[in-house]
PDB file of N, CA and C in Angstrom:
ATOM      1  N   UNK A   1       0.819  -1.202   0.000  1.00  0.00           N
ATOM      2  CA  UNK A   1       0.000   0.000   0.000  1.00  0.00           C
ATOM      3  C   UNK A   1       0.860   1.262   0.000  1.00  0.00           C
ATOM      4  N   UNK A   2       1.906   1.132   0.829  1.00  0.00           N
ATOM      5  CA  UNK A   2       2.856   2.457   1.020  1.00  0.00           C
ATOM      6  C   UNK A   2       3.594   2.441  -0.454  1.00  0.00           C
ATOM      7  N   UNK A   3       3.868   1.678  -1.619  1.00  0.00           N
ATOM      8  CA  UNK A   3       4.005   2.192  -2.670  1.00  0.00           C
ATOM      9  C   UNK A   3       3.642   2.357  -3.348  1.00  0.00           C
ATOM     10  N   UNK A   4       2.496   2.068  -3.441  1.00  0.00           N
ATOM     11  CA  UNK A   4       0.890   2.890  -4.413  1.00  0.00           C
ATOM     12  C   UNK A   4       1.143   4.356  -4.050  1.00  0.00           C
ATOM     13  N   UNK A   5       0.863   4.666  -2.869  1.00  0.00           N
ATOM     14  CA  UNK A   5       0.778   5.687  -2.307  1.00  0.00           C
ATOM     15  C   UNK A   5       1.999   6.573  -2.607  1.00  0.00           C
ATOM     16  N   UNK A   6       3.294   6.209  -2.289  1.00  0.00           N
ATOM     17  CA  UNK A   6       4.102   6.661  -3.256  1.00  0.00           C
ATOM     18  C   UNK A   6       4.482   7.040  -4.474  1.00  0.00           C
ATOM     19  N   UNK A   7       4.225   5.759  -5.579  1.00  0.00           N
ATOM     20  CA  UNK A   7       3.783   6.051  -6.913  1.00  0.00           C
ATOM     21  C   UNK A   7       2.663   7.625  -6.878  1.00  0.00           C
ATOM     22  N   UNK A   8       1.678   7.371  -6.732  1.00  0.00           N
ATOM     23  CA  UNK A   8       1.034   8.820  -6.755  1.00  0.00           C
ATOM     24  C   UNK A   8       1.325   9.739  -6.121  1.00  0.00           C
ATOM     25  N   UNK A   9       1.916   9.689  -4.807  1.00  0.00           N
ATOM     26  CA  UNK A   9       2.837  11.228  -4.771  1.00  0.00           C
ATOM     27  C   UNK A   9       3.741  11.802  -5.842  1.00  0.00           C
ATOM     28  N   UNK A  10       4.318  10.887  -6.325  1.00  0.00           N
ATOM     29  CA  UNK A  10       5.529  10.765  -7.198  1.00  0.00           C
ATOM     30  C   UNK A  10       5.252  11.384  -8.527  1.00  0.00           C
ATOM     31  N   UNK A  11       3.920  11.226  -9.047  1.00  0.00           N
ATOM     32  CA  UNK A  11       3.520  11.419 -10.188  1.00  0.00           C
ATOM     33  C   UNK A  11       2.646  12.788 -10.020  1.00  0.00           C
ATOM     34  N   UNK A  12       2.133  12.858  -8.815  1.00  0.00           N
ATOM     35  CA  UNK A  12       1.283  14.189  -8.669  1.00  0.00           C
ATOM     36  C   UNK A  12       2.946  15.862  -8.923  1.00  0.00           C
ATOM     37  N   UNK A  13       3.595  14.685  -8.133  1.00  0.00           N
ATOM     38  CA  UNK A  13       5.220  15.640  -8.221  1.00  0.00           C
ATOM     39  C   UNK A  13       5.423  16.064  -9.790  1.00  0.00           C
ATOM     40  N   UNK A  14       5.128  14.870 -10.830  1.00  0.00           N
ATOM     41  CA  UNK A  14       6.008  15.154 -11.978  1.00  0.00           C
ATOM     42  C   UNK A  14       4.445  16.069 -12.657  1.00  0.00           C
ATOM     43  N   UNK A  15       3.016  16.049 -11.836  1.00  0.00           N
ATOM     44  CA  UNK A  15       2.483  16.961 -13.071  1.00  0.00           C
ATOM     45  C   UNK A  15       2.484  18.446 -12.690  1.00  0.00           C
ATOM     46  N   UNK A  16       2.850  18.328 -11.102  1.00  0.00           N
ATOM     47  CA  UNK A  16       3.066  20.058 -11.006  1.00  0.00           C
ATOM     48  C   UNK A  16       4.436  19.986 -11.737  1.00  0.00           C
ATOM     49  N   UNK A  17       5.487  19.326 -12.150  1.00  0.00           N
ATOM     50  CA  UNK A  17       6.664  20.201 -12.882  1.00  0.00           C
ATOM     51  C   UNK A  17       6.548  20.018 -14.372  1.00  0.00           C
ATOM     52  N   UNK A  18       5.328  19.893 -14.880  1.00  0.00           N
ATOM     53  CA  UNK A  18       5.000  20.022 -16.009  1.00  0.00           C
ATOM     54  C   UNK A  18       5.657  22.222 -16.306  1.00  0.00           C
ATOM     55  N   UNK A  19       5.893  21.949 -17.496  1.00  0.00           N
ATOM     56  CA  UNK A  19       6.540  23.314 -18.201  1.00  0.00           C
ATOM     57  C   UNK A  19       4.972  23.930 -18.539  1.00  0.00           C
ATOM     58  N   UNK A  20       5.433  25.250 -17.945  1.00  0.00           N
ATOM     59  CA  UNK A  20       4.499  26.292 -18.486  1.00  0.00           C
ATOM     60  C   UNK A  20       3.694  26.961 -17.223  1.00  0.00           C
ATOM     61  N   UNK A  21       2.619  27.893 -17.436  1.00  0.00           N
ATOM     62  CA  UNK A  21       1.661  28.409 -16.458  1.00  0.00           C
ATOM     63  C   UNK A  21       1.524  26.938 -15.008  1.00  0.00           C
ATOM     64  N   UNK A  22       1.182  26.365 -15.344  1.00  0.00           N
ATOM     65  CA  UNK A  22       1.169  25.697 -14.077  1.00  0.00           C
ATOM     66  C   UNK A  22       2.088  24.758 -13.432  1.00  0.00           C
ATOM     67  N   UNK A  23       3.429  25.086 -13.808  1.00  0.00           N
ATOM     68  CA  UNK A  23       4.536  24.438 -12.921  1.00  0.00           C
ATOM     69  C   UNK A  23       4.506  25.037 -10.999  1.00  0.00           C
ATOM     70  N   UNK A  24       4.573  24.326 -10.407  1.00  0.00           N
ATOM     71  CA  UNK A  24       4.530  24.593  -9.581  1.00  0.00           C
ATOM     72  C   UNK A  24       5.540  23.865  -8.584  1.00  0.00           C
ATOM     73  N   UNK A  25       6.768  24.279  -8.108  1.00  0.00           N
ATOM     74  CA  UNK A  25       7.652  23.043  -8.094  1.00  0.00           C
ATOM     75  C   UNK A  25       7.842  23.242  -6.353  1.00  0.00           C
ATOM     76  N   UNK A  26       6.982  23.842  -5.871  1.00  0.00           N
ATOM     77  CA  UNK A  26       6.979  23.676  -4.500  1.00  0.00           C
ATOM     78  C   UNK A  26       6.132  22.926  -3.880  1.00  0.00           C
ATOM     79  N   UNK A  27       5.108  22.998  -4.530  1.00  0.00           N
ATOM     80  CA  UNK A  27       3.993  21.853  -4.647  1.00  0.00           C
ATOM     81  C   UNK A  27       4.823  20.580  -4.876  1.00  0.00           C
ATOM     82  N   UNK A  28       5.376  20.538  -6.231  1.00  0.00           N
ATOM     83  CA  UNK A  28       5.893  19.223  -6.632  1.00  0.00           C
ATOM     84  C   UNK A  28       7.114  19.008  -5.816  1.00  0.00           C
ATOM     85  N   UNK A  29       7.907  19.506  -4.986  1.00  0.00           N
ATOM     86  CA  UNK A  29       8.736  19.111  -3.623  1.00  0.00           C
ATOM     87  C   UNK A  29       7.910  18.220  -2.496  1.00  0.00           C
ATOM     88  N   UNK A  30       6.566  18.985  -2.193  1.00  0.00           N
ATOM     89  CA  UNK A  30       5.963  18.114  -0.805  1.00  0.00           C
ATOM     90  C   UNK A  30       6.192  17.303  -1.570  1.00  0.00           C
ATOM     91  N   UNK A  31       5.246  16.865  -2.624  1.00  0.00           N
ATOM     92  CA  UNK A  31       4.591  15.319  -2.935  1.00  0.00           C
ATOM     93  C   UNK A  31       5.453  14.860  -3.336  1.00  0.00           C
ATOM     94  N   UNK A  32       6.717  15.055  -3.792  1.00  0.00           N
ATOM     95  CA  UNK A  32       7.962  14.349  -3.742  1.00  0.00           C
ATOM     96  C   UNK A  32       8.980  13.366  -2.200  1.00  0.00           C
ATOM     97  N   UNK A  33       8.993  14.682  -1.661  1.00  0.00           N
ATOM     98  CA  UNK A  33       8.853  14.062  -0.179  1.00  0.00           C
ATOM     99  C   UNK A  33       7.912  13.090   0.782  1.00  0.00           C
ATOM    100  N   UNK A  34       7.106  13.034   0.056  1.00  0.00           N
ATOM    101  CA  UNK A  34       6.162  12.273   0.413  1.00  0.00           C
ATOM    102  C   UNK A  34       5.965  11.058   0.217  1.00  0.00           C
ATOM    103  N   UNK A  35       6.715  11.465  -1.050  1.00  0.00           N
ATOM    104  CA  UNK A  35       6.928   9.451  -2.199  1.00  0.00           C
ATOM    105  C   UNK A  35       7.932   9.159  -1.210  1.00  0.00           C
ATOM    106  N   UNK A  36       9.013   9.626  -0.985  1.00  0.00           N
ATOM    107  CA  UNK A  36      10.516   9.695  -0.200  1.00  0.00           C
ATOM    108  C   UNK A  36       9.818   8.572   1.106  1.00  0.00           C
ATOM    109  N   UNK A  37       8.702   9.893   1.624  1.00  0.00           N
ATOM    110  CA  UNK A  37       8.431   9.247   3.234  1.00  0.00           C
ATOM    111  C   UNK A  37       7.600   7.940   3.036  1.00  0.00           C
ATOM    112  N   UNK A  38       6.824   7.401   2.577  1.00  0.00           N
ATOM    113  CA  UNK A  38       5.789   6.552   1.588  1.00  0.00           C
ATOM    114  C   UNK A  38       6.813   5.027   1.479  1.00  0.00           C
ATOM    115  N   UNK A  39       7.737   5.220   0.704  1.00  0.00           N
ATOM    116  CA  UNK A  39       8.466   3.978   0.122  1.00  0.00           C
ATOM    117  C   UNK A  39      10.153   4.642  -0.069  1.00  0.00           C
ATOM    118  N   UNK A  40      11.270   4.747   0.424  1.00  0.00           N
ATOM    119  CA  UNK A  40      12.003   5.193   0.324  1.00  0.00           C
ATOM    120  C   UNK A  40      12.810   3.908  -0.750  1.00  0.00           C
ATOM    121  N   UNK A  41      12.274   3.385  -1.145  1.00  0.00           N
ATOM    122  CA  UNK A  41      13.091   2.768  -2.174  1.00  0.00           C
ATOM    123  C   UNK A  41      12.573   2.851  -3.675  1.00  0.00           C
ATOM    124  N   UNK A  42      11.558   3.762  -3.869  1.00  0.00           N
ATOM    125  CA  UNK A  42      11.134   4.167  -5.054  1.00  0.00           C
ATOM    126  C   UNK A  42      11.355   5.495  -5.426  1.00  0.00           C
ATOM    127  N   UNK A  43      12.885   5.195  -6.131  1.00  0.00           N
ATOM    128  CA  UNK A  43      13.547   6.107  -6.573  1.00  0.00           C
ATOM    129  C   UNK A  43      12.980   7.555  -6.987  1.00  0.00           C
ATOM    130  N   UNK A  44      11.748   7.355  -7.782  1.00  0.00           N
ATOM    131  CA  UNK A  44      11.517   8.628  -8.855  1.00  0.00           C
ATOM    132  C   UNK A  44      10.847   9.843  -8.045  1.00  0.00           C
ATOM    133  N   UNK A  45      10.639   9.237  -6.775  1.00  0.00           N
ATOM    134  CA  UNK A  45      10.780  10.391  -5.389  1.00  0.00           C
ATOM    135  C   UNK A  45      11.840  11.043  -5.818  1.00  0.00           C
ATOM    136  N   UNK A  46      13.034  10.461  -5.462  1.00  0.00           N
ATOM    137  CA  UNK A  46      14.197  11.546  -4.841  1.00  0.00           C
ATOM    138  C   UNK A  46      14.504  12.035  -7.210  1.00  0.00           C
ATOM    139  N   UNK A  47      14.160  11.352  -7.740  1.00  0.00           N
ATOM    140  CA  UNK A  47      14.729  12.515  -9.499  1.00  0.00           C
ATOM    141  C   UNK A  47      13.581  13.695  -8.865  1.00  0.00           C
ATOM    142  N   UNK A  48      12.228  13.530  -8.329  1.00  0.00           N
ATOM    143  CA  UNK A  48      11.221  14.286  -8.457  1.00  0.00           C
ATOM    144  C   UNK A  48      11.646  15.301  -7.702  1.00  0.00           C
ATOM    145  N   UNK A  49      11.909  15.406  -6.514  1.00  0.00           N
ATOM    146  CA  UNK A  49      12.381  16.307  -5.586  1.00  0.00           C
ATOM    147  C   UNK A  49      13.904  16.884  -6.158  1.00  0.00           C
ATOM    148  N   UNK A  50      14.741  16.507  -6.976  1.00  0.00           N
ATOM    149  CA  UNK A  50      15.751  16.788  -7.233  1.00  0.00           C
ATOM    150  C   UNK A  50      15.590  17.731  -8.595  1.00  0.00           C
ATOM    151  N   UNK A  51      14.497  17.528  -9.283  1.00  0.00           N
ATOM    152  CA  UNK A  51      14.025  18.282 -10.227  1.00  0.00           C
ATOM    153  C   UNK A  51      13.540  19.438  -9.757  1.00  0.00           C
ATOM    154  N   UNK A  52      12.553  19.247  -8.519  1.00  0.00           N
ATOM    155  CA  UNK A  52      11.912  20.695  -8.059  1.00  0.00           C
ATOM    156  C   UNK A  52      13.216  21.502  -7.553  1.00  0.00           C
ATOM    157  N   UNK A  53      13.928  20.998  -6.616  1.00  0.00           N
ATOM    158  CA  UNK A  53      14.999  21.935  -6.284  1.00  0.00           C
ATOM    159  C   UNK A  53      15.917  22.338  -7.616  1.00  0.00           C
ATOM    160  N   UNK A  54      15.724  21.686  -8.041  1.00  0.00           N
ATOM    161  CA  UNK A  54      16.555  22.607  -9.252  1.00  0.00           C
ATOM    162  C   UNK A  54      16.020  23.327  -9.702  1.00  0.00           C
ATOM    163  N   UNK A  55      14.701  23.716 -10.623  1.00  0.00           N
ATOM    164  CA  UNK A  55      13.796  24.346 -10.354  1.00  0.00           C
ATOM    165  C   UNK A  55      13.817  25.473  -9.877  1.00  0.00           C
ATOM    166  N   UNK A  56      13.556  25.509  -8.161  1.00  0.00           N
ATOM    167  CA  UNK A  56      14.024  26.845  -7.466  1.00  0.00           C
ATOM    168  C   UNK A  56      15.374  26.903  -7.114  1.00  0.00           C
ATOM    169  N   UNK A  57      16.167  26.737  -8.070  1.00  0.00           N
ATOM    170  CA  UNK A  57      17.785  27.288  -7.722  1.00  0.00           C
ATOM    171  C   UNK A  57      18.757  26.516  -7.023  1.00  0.00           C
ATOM    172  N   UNK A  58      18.072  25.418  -6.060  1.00  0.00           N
ATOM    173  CA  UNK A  58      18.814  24.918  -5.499  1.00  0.00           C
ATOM    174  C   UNK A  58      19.226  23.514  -5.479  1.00  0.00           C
ATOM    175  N   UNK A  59      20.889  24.024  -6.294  1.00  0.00           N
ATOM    176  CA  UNK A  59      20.886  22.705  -6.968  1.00  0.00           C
ATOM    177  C   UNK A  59      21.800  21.457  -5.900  1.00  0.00           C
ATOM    178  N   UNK A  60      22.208  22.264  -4.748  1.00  0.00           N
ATOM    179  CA  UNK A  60      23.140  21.401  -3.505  1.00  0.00           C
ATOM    180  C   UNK A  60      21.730  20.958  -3.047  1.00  0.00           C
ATOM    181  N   UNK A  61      20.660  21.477  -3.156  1.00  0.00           N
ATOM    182  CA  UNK A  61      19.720  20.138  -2.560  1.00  0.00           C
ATOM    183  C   UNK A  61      19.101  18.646  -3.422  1.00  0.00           C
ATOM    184  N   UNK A  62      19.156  20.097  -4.428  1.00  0.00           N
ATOM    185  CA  UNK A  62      18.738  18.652  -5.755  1.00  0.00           C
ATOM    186  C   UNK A  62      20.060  17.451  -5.750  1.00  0.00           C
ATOM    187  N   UNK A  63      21.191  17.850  -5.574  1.00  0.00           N
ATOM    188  CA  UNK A  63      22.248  16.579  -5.419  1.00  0.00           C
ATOM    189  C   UNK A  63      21.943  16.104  -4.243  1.00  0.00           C
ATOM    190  N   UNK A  64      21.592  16.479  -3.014  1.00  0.00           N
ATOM    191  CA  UNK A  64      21.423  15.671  -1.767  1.00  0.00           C
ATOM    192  C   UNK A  64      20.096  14.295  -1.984  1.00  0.00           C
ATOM    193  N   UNK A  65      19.103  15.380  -2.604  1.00  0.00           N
ATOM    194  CA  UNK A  65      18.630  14.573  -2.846  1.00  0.00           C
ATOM    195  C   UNK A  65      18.755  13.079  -3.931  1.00  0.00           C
ATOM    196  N   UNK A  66      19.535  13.235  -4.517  1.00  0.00           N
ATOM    197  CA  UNK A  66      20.152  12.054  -5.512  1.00  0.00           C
ATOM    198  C   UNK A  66      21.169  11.260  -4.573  1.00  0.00           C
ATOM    199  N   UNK A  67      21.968  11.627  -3.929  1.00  0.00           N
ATOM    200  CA  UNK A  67      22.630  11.470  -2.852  1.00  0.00           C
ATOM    201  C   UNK A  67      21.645  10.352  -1.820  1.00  0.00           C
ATOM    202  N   UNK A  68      20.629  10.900  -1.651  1.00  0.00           N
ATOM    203  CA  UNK A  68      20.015   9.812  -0.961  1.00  0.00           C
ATOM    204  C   UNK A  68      19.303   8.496  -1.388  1.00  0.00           C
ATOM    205  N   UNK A  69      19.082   8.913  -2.402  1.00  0.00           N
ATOM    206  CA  UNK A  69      18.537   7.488  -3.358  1.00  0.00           C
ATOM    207  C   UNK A  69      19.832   6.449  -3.706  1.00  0.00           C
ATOM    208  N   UNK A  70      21.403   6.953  -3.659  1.00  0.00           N
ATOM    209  CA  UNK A  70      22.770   6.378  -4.107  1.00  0.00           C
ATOM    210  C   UNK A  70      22.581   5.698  -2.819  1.00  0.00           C
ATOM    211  N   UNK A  71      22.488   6.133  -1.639  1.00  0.00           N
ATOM    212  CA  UNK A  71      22.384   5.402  -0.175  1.00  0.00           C
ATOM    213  C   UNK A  71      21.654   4.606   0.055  1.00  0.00           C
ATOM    214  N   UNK A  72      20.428   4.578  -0.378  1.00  0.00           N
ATOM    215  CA  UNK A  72      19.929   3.530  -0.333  1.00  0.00           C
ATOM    216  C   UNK A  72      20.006   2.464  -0.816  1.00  0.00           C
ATOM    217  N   UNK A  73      20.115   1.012  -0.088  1.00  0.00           N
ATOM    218  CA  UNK A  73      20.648  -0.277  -0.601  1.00  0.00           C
ATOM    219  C   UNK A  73      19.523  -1.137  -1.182  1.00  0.00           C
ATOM    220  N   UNK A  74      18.057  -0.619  -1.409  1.00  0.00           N
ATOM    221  CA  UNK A  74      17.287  -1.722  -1.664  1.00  0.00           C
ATOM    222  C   UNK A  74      17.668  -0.828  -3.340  1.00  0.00           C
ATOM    223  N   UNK A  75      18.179  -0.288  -3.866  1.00  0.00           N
ATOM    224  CA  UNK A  75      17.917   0.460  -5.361  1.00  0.00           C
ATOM    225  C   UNK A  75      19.188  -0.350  -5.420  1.00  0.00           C
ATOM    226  N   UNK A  76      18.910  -0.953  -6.994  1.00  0.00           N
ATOM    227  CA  UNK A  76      20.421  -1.499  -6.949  1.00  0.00           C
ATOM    228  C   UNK A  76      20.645  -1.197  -8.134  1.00  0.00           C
ATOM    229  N   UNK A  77      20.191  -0.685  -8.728  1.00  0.00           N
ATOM    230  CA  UNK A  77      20.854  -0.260 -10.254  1.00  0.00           C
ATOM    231  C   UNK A  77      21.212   1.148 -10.093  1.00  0.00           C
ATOM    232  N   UNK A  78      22.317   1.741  -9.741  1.00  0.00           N
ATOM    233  CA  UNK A  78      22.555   2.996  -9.595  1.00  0.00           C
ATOM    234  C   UNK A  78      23.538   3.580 -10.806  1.00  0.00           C
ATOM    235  N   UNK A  79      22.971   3.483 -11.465  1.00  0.00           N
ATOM    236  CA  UNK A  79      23.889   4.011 -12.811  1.00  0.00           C
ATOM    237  C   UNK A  79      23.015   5.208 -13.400  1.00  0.00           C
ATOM    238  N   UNK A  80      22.137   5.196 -13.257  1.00  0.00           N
ATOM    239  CA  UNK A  80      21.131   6.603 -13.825  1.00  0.00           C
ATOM    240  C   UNK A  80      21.551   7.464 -12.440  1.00  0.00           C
ATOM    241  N   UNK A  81      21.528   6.838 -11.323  1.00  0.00           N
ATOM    242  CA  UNK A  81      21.303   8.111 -10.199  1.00  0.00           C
ATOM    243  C   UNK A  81      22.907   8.937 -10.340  1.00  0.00           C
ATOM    244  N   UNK A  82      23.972   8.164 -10.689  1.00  0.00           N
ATOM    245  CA  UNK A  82      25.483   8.401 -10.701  1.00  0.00           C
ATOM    246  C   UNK A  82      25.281   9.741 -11.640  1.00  0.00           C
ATOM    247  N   UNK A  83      24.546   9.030 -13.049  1.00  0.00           N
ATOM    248  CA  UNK A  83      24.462  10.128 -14.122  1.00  0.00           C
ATOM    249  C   UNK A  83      24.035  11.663 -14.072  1.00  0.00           C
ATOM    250  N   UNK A  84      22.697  11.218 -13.139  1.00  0.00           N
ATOM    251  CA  UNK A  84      21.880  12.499 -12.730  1.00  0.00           C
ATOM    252  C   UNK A  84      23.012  13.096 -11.481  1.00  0.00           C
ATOM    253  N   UNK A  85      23.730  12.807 -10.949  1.00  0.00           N
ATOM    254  CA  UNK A  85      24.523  13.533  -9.886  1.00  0.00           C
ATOM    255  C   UNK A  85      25.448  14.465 -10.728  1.00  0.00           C
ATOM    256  N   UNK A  86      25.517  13.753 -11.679  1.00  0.00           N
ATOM    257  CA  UNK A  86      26.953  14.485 -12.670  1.00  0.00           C
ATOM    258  C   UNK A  86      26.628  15.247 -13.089  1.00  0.00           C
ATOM    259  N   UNK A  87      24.936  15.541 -13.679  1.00  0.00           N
ATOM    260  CA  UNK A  87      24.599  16.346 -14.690  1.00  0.00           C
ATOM    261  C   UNK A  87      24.255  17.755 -13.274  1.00  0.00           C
ATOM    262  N   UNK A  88      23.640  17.624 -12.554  1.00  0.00           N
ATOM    263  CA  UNK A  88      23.596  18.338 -11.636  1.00  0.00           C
ATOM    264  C   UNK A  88      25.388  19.186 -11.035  1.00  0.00           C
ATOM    265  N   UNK A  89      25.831  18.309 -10.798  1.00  0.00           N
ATOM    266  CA  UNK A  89      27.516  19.155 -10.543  1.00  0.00           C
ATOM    267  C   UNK A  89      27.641  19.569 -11.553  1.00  0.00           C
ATOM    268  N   UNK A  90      27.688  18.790 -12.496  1.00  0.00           N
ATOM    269  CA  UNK A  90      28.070  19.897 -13.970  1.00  0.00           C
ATOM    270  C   UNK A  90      27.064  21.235 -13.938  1.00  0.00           C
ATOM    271  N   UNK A  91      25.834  21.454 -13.559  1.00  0.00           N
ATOM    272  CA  UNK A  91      25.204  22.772 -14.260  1.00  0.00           C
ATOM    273  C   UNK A  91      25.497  23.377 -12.833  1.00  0.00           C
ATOM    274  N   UNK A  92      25.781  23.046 -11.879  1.00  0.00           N
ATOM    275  CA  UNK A  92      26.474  24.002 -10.528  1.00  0.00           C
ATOM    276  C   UNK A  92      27.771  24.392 -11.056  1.00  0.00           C
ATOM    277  N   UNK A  93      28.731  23.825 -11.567  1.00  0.00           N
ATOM    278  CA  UNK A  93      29.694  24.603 -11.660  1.00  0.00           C
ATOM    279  C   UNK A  93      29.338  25.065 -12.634  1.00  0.00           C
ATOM    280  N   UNK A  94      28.476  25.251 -13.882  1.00  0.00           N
ATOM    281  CA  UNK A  94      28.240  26.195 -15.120  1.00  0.00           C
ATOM    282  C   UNK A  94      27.800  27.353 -14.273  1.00  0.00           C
ATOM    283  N   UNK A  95      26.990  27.379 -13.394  1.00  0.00           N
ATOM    284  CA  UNK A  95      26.538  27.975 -12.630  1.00  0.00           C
ATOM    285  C   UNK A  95      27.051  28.973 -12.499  1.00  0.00           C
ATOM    286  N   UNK A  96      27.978  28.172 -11.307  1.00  0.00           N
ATOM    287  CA  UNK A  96      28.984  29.038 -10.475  1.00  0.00           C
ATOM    288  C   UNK A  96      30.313  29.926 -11.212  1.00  0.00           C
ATOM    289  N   UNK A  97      30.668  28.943 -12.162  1.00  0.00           N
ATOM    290  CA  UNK A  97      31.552  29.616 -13.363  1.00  0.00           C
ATOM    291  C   UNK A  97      32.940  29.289 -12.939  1.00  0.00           C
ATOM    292  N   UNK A  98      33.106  27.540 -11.957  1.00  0.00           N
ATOM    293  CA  UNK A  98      33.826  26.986 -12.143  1.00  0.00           C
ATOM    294  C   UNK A  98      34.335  25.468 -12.753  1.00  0.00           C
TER     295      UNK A  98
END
């Protein structure tokens, strides 16, 4: 039940970060966190929450949050989360302008 429930946090997350008039990526943070609190081994929580913080600027949370899905041991294919960490450091230092 707790990953049903997850799944639809998860997805309510990805339609507030739909592009355009109704992105809403603070919205799509709770219900991201929520997938997180719900089933912490269903990853597309922590891309979802890592998307909203990027989103509003903050991209040391959006890596924490990828960061925590790498920690977790029931995810065992961590080769997308490695990727998404990189692409995130990479647009912080574009960012930052180092």
């Amino acid at each position: 039940m707790y990953r049903l429930l997850a799944i639809c946090s998860s997805n309510l997350a990805a339609a507030y970060l739909l592009e355009g008039d109704g992105m809403y990526a603070e919205k799509a943070l709770e219900s991201a966190e929520r997938a997180e609190e719900m089933d912490p081994t269903y990853e597309k929580g922590y891309y979802r929450q890592a998307r909203a913080h990027e989103v509003m600027g903050n991209v040391d949370k959006a890596i924490s949050a990828m960061e925590r899905a790498l920690a977790c041991p029931e995810i065992v294919d961590k080769s997308a989360i490695d990727v998404r960490i990189a692409e995130l450091q990479a647009a912080k230092e574009m960012s930052t302008g180092k």
